[in-house]
N, C-alpha and C. Protein backbone atom coordinates (compact mmCIF):
# COMPACT_ATOMS: atom_id res chain seq x y z
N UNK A 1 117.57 -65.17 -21.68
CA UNK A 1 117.05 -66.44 -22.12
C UNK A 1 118.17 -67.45 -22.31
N UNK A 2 119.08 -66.95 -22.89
CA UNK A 2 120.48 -67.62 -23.05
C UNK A 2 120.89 -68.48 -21.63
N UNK A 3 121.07 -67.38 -20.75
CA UNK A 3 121.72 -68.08 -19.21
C UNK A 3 120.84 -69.31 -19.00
N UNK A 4 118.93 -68.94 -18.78
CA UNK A 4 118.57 -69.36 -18.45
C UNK A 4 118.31 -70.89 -18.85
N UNK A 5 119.00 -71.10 -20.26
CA UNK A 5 118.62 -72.17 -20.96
C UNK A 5 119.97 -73.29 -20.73
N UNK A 6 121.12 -72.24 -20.27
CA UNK A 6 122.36 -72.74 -20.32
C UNK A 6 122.48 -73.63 -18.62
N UNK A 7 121.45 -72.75 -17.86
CA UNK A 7 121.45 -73.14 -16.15
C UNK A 7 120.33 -74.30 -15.84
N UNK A 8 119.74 -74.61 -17.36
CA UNK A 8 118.71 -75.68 -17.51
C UNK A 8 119.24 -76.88 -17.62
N UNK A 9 120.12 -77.18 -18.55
CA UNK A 9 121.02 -78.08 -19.40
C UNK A 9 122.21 -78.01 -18.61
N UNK A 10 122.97 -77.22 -17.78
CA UNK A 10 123.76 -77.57 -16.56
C UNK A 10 123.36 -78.45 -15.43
N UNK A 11 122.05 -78.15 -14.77
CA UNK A 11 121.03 -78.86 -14.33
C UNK A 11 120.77 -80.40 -14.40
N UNK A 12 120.27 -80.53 -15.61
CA UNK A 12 119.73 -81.88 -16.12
C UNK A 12 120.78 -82.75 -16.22
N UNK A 13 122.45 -81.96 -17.20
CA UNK A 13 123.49 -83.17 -17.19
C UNK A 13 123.82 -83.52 -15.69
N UNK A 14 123.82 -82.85 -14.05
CA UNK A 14 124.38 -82.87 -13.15
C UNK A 14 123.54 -84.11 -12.77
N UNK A 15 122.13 -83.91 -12.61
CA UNK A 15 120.88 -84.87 -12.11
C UNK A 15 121.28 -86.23 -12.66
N UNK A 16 120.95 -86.36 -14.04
CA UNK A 16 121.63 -87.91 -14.69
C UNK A 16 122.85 -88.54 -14.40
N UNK A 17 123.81 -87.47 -14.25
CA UNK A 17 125.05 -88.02 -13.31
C UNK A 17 124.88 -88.39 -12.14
N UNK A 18 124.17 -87.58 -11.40
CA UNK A 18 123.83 -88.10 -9.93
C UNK A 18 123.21 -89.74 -10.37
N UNK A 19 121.87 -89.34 -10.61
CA UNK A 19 121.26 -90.61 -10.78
C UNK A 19 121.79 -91.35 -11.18
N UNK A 20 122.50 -91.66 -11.98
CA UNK A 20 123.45 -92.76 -12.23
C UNK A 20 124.73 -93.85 -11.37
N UNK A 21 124.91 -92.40 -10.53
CA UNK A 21 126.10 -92.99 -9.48
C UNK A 21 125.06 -93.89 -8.19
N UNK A 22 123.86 -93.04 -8.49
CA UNK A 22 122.98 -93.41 -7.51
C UNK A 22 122.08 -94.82 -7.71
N UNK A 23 121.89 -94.73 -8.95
CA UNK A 23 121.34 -96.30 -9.50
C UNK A 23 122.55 -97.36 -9.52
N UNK A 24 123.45 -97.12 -9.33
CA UNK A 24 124.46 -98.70 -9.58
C UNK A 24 124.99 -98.41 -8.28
N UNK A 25 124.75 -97.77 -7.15
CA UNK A 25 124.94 -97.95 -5.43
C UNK A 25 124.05 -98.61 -5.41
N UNK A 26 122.78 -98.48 -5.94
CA UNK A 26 121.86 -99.51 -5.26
C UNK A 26 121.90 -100.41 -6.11
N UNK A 27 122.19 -100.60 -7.38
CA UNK A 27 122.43 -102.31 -7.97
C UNK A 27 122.90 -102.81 -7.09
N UNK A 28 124.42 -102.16 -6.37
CA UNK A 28 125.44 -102.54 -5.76
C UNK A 28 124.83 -103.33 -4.49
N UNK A 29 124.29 -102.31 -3.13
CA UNK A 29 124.02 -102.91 -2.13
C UNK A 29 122.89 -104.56 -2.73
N UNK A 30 122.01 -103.85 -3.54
CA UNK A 30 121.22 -105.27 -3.63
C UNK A 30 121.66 -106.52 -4.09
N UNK A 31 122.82 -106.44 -5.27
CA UNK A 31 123.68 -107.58 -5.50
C UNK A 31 123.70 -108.09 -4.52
N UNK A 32 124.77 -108.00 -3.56
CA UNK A 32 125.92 -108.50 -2.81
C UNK A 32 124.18 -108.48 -1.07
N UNK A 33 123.47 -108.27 -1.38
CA UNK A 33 122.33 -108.84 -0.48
C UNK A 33 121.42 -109.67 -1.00
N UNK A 34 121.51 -109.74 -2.09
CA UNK A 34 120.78 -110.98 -2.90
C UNK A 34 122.00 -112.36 -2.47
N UNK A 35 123.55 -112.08 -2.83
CA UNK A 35 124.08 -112.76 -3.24
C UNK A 35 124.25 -113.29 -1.56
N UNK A 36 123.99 -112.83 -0.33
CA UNK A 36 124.16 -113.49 0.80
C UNK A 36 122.84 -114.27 1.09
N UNK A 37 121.62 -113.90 0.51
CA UNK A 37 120.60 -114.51 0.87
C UNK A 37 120.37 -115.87 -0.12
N UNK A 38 121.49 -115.73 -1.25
CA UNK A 38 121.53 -117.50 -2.06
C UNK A 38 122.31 -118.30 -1.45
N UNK A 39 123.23 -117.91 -0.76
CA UNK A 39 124.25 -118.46 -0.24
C UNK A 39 123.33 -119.15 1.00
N UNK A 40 122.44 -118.77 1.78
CA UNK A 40 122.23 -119.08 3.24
C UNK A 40 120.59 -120.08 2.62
N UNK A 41 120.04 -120.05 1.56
CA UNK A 41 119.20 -120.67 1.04
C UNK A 41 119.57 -122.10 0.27
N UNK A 42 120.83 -121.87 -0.42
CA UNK A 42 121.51 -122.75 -0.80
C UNK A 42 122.32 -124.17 0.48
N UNK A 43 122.21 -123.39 1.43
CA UNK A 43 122.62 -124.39 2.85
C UNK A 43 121.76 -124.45 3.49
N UNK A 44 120.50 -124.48 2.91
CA UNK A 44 119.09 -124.75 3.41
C UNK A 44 118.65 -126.09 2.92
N UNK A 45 118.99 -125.70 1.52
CA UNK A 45 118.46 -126.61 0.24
C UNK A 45 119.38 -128.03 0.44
N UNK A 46 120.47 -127.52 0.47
CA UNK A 46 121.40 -129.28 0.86
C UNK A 46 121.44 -129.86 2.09
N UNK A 47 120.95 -128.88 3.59
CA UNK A 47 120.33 -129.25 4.79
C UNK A 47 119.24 -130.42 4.45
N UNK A 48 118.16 -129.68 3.63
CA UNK A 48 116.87 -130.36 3.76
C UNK A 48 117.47 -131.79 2.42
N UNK A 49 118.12 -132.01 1.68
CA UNK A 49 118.19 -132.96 1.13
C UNK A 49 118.41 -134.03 1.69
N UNK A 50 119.80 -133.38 2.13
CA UNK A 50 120.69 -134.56 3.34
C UNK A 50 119.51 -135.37 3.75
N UNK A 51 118.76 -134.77 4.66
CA UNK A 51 117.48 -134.90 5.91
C UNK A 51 116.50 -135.87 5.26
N UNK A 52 116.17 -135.48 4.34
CA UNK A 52 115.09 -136.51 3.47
C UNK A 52 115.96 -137.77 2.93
N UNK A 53 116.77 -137.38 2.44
CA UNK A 53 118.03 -138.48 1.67
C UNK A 53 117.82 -139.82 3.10
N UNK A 54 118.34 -139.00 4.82
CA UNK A 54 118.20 -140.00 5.44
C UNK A 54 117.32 -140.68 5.88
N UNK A 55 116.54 -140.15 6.06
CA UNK A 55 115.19 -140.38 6.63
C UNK A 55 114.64 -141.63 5.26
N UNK A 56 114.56 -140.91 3.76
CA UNK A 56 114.45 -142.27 3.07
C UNK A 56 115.45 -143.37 3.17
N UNK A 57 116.27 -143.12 3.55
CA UNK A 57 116.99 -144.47 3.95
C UNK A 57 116.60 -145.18 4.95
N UNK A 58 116.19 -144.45 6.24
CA UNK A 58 115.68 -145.65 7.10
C UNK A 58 114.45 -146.13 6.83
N UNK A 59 113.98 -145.76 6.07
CA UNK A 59 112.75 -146.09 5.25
C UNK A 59 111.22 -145.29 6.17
N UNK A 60 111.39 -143.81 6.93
CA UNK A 60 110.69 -143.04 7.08
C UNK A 60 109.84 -142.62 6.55
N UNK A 61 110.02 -142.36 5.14
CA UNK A 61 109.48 -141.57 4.08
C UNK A 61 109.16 -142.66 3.39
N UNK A 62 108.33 -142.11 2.45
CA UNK A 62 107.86 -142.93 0.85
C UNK A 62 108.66 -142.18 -0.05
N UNK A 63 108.73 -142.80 -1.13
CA UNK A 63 109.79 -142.22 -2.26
C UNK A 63 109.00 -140.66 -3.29
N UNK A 64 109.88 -140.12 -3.71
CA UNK A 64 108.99 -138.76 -3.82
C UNK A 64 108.34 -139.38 -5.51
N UNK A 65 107.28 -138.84 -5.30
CA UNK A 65 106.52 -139.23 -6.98
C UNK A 65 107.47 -138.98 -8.16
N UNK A 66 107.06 -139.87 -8.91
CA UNK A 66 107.62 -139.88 -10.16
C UNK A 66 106.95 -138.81 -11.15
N UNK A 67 107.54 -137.55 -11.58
CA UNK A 67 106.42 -136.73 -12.57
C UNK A 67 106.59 -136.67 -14.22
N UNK A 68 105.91 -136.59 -14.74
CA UNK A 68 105.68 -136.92 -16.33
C UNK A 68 105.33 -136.14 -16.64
N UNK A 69 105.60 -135.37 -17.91
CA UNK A 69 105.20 -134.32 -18.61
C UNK A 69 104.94 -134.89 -19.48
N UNK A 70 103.62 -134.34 -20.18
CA UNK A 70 103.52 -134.84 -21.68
C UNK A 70 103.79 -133.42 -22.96
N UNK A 71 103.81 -133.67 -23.95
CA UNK A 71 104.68 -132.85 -24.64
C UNK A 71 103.41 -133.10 -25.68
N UNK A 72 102.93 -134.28 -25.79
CA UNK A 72 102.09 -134.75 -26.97
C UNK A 72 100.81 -133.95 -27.82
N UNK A 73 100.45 -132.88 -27.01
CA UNK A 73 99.60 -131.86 -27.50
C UNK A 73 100.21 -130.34 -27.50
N UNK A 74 99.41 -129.16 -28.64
CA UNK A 74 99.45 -128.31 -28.65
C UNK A 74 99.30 -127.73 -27.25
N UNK A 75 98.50 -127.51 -26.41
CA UNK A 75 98.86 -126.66 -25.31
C UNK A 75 99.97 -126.40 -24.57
N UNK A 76 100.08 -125.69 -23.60
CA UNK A 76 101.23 -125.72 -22.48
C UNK A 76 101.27 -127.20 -21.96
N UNK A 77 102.70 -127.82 -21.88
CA UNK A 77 102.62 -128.99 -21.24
C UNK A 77 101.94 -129.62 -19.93
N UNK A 78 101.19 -130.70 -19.84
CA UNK A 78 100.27 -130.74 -18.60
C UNK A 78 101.53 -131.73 -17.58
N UNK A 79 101.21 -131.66 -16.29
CA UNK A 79 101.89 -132.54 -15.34
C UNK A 79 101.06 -133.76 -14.83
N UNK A 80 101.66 -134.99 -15.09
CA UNK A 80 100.58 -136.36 -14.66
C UNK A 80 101.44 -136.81 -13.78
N UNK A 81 101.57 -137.32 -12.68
CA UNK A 81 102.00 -138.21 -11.64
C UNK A 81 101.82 -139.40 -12.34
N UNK A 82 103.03 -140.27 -12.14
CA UNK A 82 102.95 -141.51 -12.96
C UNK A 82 102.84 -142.53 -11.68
N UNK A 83 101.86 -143.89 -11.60
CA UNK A 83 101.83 -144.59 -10.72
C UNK A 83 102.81 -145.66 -11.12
């Protein structure tokens, strides 16, 4: 009963070690694949600004709405488009 309890608890500390080396490899790969997919979204985001930025300059576009939150009641704040 002894061995068997001792080859239990040899067991379990080996597994949590594994799992552990094994959970922060995959923090790892997903970081650093998160962190390439902000990077290529982020030169999306100042692509499409630029683009609108010019386009409202030649006067293409209409100007983007003005939005208003009101704060003035208990509920979750509502969103009004201000004319």
């Amino acid at each position: 009963m002894m061995i068997f309890g001792f080859w239990l608890l040899a067991g379990l500390a080996l597994g949590m070690i594994l799992m552990a080396f094994l959970a922060i490899g995959t923090y790892q790969r997903g970081y650093e694949a998160g962190s390439v997919g902000r990077r290529t979204w982020r030169t999306e985001l100042e692509a499409r600004r630029t683009a609108f930025a010019n386009a409202y300059d030649r006067g293409a576009l209409a100007a983007p709405p003005r939005v208003q939150v009101s704060s003035t009641t208990e509920t979750p704040s509502r969103v009004a488009v201000a004319s």
